[in-house]
C-alpha atoms as a PDB file:
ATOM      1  CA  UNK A   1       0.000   0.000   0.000  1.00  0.00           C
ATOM      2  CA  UNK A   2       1.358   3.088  -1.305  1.00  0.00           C
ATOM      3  CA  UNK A   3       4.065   1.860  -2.620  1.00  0.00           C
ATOM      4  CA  UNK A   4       3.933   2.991  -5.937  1.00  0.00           C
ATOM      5  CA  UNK A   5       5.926   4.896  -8.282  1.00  0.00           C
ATOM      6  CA  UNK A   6       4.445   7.351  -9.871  1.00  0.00           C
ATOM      7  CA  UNK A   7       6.692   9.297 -12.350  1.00  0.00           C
ATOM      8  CA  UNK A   8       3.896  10.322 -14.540  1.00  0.00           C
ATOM      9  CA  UNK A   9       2.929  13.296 -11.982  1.00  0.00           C
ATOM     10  CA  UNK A  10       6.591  14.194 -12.156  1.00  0.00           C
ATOM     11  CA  UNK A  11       6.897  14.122 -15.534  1.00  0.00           C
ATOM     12  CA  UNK A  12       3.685  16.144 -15.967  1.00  0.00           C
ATOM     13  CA  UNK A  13       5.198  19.015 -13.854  1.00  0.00           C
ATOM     14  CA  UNK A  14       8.494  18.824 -15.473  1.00  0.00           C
ATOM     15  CA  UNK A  15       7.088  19.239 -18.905  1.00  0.00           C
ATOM     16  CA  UNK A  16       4.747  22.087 -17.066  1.00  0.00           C
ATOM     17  CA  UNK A  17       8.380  23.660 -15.904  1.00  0.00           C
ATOM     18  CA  UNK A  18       9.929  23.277 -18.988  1.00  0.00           C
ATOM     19  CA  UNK A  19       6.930  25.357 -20.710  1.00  0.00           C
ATOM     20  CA  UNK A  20       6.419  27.780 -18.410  1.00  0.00           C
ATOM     21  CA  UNK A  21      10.138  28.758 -18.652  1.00  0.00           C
ATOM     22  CA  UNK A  22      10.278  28.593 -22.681  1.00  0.00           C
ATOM     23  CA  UNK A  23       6.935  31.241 -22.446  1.00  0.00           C
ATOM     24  CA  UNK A  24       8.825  33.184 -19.918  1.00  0.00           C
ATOM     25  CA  UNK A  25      12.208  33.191 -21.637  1.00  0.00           C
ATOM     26  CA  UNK A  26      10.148  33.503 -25.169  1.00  0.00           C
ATOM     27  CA  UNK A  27       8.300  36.467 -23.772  1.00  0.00           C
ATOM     28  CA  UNK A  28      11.406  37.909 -22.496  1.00  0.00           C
ATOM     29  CA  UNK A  29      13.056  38.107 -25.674  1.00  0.00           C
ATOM     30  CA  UNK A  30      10.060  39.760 -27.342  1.00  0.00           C
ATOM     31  CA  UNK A  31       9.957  42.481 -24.826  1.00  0.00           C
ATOM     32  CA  UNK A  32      13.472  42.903 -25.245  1.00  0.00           C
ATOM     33  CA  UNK A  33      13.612  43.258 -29.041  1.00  0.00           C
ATOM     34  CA  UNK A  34      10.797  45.150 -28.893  1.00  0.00           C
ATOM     35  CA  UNK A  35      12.179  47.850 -26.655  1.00  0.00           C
ATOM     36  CA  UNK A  36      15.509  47.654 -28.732  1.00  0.00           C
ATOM     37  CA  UNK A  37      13.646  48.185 -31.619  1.00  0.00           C
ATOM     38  CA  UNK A  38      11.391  50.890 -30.289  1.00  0.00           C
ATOM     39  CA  UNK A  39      14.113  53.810 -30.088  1.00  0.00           C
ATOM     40  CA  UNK A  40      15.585  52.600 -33.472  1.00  0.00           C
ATOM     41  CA  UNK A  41      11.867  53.055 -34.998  1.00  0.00           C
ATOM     42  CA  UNK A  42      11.285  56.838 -33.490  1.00  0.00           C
ATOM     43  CA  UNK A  43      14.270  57.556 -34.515  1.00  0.00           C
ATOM     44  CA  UNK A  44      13.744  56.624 -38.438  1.00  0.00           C
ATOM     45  CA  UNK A  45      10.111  58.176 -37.984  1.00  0.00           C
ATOM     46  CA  UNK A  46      11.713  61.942 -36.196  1.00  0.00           C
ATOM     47  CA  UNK A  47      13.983  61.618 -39.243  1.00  0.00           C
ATOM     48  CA  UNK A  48      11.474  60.783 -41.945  1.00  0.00           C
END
């Protein structure tokens, strides 16, 4: 009696981990080339 191994649940949250940190790190880079890209855009646009 509850001996049994149950990796399933821990696989379940690793997979869960491993997206959650992709979206995160994913999201992250957006936001940063966005706001590197921001500046670069007014900039053209003042000039133009």
């Amino acid at each position: 009696m509850g001996q049994r191994i149950r990796p399933p649940a821990a696989d379940i949250f690793a997979s869960a981990d491993l997206l959650r940190g992709i979206l995160v790190v994913s999201s992250f880079g957006f936001w940063a080339v966005m706001l590197g890209l921001m500046p670069v855009l007014v900039f053209r646009v003042w000039l133009a």
